[in-house]
C-alpha atoms as a PDB file:
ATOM      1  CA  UNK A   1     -19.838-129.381  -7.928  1.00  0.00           C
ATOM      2  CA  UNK A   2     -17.577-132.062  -7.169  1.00  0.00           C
ATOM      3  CA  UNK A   3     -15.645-131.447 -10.702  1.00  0.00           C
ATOM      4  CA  UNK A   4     -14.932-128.581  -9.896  1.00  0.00           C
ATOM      5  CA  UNK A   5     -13.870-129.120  -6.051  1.00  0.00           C
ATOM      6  CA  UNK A   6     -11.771-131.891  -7.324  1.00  0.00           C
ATOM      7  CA  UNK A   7     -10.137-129.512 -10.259  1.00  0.00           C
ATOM      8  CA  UNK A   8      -9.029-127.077  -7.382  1.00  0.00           C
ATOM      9  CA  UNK A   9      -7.367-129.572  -5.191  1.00  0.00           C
ATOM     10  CA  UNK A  10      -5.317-130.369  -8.499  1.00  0.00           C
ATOM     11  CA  UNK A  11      -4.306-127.116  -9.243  1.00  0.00           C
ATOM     12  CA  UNK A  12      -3.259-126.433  -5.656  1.00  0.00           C
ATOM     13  CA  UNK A  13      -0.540-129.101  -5.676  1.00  0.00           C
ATOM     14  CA  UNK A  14       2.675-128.898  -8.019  1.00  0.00           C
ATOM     15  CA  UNK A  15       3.359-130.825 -11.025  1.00  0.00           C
ATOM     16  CA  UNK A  16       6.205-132.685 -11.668  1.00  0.00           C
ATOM     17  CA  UNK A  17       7.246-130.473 -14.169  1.00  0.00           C
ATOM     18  CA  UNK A  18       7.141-127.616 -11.711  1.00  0.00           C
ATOM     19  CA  UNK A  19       9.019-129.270  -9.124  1.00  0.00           C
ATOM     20  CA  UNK A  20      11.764-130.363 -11.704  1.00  0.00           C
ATOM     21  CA  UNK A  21      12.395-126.582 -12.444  1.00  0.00           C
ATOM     22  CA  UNK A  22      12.361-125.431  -8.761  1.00  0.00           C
ATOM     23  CA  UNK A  23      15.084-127.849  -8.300  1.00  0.00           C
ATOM     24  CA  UNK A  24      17.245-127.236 -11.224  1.00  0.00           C
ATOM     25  CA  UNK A  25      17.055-122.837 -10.167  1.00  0.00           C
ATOM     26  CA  UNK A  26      17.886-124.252  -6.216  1.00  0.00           C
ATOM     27  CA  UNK A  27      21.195-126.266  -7.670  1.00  0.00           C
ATOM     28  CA  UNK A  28      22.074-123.163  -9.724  1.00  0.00           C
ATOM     29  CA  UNK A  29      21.469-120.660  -6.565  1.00  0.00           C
ATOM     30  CA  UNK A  30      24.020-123.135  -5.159  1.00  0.00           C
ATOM     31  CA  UNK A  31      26.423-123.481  -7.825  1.00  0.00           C
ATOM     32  CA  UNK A  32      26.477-119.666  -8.002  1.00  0.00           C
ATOM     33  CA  UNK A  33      26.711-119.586  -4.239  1.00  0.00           C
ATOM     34  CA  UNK A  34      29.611-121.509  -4.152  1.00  0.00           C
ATOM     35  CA  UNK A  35      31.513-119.737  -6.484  1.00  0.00           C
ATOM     36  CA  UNK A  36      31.042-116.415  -4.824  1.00  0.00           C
ATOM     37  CA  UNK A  37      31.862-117.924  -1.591  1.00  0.00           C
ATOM     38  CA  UNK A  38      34.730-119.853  -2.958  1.00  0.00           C
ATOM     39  CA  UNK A  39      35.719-116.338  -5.126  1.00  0.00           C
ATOM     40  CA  UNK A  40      36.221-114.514  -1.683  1.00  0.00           C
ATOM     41  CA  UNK A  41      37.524-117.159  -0.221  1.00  0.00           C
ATOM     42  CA  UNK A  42      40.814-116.825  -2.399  1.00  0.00           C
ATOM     43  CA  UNK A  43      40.999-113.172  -3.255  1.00  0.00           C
ATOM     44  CA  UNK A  44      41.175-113.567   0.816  1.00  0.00           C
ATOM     45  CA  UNK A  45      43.922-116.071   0.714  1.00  0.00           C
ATOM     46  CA  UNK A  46      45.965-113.935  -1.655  1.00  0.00           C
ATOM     47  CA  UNK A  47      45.607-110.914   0.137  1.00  0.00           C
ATOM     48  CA  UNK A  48      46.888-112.438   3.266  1.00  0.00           C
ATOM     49  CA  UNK A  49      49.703-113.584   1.429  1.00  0.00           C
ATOM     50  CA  UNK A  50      50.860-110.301  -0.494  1.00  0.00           C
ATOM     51  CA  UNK A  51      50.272-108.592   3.089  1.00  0.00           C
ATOM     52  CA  UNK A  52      52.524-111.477   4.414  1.00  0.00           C
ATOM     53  CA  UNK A  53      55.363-110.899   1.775  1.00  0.00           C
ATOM     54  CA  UNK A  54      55.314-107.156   1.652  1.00  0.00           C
ATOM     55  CA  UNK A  55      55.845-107.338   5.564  1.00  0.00           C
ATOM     56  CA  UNK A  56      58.520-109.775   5.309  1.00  0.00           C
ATOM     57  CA  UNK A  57      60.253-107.062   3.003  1.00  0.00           C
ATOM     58  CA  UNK A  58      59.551-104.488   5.516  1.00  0.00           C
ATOM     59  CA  UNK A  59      61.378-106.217   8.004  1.00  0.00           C
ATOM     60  CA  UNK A  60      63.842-107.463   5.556  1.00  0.00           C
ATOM     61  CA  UNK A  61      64.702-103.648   4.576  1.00  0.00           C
ATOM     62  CA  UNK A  62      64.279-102.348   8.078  1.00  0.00           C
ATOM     63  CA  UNK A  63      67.435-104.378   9.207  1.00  0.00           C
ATOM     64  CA  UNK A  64      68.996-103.445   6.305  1.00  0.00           C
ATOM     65  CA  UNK A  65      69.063-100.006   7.065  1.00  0.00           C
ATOM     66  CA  UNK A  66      69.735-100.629  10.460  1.00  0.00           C
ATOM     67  CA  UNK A  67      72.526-102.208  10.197  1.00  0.00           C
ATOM     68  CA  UNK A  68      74.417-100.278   6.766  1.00  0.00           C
ATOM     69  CA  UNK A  69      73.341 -96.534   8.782  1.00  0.00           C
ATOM     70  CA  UNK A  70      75.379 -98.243  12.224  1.00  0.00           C
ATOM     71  CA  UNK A  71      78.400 -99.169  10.523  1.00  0.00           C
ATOM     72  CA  UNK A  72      81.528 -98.269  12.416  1.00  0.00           C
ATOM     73  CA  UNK A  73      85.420 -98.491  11.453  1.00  0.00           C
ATOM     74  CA  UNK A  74      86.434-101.501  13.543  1.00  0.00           C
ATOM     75  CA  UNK A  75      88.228-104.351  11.426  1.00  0.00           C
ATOM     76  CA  UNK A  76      88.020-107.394  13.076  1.00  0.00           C
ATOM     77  CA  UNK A  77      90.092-110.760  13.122  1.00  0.00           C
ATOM     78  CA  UNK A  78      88.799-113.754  11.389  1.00  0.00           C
ATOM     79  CA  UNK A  79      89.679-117.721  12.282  1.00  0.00           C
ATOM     80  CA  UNK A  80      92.794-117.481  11.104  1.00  0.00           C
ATOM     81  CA  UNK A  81      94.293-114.111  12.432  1.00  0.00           C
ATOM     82  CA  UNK A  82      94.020-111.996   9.307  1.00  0.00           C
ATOM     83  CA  UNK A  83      92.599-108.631   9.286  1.00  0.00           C
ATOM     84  CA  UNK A  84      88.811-108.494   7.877  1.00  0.00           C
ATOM     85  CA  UNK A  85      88.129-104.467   7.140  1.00  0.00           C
ATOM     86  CA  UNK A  86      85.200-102.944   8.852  1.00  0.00           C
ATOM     87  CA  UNK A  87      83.079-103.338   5.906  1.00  0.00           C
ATOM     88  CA  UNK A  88      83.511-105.822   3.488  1.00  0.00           C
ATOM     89  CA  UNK A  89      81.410-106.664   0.030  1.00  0.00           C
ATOM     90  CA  UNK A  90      82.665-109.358  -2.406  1.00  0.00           C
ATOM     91  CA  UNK A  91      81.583-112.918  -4.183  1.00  0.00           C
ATOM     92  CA  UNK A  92      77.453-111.556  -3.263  1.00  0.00           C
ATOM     93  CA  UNK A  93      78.230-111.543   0.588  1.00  0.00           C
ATOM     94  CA  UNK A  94      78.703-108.697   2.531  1.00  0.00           C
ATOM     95  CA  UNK A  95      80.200-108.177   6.035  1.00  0.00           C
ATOM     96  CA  UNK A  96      80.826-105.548   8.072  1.00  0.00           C
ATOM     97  CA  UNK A  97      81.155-103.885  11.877  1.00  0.00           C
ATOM     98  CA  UNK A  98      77.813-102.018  13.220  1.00  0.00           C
ATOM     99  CA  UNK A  99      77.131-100.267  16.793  1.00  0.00           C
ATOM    100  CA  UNK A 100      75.059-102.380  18.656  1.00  0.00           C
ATOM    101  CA  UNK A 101      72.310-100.299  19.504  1.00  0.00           C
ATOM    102  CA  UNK A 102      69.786-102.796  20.141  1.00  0.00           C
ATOM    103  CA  UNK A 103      69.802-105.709  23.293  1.00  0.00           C
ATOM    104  CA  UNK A 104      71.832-108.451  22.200  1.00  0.00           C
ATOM    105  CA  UNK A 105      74.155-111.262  23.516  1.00  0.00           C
ATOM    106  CA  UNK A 106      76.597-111.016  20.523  1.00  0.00           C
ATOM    107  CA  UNK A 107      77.280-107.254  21.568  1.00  0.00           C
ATOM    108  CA  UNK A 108      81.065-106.911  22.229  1.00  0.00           C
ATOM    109  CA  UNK A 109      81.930-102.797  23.390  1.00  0.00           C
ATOM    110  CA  UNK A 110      78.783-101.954  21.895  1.00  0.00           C
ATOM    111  CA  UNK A 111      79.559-103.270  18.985  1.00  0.00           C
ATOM    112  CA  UNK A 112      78.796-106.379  16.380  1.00  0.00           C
ATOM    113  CA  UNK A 113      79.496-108.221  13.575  1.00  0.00           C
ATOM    114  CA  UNK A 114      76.436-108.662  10.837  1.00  0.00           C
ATOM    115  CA  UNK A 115      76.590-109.755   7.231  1.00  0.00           C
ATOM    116  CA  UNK A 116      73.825-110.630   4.528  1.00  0.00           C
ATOM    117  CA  UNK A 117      74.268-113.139   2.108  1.00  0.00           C
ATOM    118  CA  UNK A 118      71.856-115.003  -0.838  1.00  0.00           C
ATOM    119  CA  UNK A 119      71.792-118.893  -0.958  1.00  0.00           C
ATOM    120  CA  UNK A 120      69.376-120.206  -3.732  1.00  0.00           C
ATOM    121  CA  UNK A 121      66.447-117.433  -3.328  1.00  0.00           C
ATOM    122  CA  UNK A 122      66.750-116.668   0.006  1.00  0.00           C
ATOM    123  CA  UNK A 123      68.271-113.922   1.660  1.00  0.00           C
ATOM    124  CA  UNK A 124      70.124-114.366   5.078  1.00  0.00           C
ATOM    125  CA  UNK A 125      71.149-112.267   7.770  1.00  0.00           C
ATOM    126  CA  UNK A 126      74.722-113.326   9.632  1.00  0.00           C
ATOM    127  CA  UNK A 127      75.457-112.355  13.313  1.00  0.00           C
ATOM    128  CA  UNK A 128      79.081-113.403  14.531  1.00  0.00           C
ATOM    129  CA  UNK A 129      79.004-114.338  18.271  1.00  0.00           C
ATOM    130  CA  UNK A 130      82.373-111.852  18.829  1.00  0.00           C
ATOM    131  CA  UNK A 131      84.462-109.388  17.196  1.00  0.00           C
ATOM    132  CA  UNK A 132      87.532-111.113  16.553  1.00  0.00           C
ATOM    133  CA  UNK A 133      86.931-115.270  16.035  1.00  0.00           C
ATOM    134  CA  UNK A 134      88.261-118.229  16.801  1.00  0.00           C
ATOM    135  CA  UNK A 135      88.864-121.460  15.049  1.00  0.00           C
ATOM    136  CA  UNK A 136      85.845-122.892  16.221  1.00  0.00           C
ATOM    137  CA  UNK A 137      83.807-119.709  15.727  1.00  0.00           C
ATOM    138  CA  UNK A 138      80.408-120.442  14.120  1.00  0.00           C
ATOM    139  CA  UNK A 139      78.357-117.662  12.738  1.00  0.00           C
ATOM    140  CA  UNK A 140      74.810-117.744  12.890  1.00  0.00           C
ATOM    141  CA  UNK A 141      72.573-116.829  10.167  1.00  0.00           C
ATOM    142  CA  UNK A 142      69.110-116.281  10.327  1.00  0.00           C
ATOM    143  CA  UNK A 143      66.149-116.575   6.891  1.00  0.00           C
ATOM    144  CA  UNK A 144      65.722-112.667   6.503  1.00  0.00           C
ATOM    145  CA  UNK A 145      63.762-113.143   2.963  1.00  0.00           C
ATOM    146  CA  UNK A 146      62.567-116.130   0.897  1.00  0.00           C
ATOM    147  CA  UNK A 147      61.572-115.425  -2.650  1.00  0.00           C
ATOM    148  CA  UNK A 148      64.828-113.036  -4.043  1.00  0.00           C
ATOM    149  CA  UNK A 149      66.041-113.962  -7.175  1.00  0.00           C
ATOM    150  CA  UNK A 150      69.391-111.479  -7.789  1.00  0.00           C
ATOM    151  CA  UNK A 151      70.695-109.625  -4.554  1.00  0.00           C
ATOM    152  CA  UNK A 152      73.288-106.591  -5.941  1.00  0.00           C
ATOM    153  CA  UNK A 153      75.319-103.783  -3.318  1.00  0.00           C
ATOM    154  CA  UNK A 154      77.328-100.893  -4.645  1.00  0.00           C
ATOM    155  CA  UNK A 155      79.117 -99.015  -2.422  1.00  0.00           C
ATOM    156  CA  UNK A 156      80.174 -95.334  -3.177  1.00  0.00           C
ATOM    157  CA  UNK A 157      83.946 -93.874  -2.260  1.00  0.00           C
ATOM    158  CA  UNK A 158      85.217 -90.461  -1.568  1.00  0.00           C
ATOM    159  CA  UNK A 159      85.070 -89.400  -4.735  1.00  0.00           C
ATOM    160  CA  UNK A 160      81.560 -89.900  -5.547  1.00  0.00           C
ATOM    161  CA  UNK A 161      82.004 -93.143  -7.624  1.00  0.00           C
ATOM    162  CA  UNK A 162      80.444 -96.666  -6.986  1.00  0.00           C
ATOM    163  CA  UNK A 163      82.315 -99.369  -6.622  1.00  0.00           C
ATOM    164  CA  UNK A 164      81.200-103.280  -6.651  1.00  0.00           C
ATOM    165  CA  UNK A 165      83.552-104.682  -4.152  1.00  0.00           C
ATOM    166  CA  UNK A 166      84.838-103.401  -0.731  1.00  0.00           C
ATOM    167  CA  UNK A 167      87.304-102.033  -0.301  1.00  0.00           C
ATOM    168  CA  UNK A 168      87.888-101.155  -3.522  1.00  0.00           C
ATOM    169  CA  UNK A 169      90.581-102.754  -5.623  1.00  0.00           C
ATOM    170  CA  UNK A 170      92.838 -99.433  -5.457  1.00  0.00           C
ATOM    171  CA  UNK A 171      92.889 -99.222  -2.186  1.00  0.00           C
ATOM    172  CA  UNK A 172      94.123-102.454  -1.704  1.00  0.00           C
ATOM    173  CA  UNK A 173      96.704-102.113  -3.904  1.00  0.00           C
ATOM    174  CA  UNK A 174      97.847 -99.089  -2.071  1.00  0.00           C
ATOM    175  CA  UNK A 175      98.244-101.428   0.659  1.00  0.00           C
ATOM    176  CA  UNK A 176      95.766 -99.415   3.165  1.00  0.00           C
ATOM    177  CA  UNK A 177      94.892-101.745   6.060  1.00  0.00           C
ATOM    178  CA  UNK A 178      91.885 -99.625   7.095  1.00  0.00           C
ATOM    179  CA  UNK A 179      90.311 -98.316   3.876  1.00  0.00           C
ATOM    180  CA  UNK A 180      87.607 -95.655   4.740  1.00  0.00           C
ATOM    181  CA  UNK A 181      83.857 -96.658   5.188  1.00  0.00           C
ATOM    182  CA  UNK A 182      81.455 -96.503   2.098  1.00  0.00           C
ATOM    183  CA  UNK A 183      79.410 -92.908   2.482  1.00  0.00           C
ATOM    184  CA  UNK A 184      76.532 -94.000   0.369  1.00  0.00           C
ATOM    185  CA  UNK A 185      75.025 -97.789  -0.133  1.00  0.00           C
ATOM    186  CA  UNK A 186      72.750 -99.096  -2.558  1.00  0.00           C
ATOM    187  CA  UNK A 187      71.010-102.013  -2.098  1.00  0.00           C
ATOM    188  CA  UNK A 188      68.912-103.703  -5.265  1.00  0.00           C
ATOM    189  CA  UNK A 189      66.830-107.189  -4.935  1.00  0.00           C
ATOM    190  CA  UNK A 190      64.534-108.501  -7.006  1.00  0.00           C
ATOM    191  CA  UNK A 191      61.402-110.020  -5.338  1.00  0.00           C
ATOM    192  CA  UNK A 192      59.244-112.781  -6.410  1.00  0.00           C
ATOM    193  CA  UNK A 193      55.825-110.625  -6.923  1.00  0.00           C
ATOM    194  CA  UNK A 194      56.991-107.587  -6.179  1.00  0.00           C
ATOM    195  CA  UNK A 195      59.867-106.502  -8.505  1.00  0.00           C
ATOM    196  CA  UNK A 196      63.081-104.643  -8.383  1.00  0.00           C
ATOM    197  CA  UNK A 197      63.685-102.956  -4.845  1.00  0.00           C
ATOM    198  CA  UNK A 198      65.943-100.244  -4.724  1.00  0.00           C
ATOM    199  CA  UNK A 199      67.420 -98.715  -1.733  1.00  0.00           C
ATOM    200  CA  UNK A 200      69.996 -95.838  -0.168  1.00  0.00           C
ATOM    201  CA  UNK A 201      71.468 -96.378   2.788  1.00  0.00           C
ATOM    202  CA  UNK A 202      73.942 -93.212   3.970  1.00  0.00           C
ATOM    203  CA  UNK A 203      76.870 -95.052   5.292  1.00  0.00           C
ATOM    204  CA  UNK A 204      79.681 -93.300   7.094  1.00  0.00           C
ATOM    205  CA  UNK A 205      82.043 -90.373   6.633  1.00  0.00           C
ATOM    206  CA  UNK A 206      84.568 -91.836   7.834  1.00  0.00           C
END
């Protein structure tokens, strides 16, 4: 009788064997655990981060469009007292002469000087303090976009053709000194992630 009390006190306990098992299935419970934690963890991360970049392009296209769809025929003066035309586009920077629809200390007659230009891969908005500038005039220019790689804007004329620069080479020659606004704008960037952007912008009709 003892025997057999004593064989069910063994068999109630848990070998080493057994406890060597339940350990290795608890560290692969973990290891598994981990990895789905970790797993969410950075499909998280990069969500967050495309949501971050595709609302930085938002913005970044948003004053875009604010800015080409206000442009206004108003040719300002630059440092040196030579005519600038209302809108400008050559050597990847563009310039021109918007309504100033929004608040803002730069506002001159309701009106103000913006320009984008890319520097490396990023994309920058300009804001001229006046109209016409001094010497010591110092634009400001704010990061608009981080991540662009080519940065393109064709402007189309009167007669329904695009043109690369502004004004166009023609009309320069003709000697115009206030060459009509651009009707239609395209804008093109390529962004790191997302691709080629593509957008129309109805200028004037100057």
């Amino acid at each position: 009788m003892k025997a057999l009390d004593s064989h069910r006190h063994h068999q109630a306990g848990f070998t080493l064997i057994e406890l060597l098992v339940a350990m290795a299935i608890s560290a692969i419970l973990a290891v598994l655990s981990y990895q789905a934690v970790n797993e969410v963890t950075q499909v998280k991360s990069r969500l967050e981060a495309n949501n971050e970049r595709f609302s930085a392009l938002q913005r970044a296209l948003w004053w875009m469009e604010q800015d080409f769809s206000q442009m206004t025929p108003r040719p300002v003066l630059d440092s040196l007292g030579s005519v600038l035309p209302s809108y400008q586009m050559q050597d990847q920077q563009v310039s021109l002469t918007r309504i100033a629809t929004y608040p803002s200390p730069y506002g001159e007659s309701g009106l103000v000087r913006v320009g984008y230009r890319l520097e490396g891969e990023v994309l920058y908005r300009l804001v001229w303090p006046v109209l016409d500038r001094a010497p010591d005039t110092q634009v400001q220019q704010w990061e608009l976009l981080d991540g662009v790689t080519a940065f393109q804007i064709r402007q189309m004329d009167e007669k329904q053709q695009w043109q690369s620069y502004w004004p166009p080479l023609r009309q320069e020659s003709d000697g115009q000194t206030a060459p009509k606004l651009p009707g239609l704008v395209e804008i093109v960037l390529e962004y790191d992630g997302v691709g080629q952007v593509r957008r129309l912008i109805r200028g004037a009709d100057s």
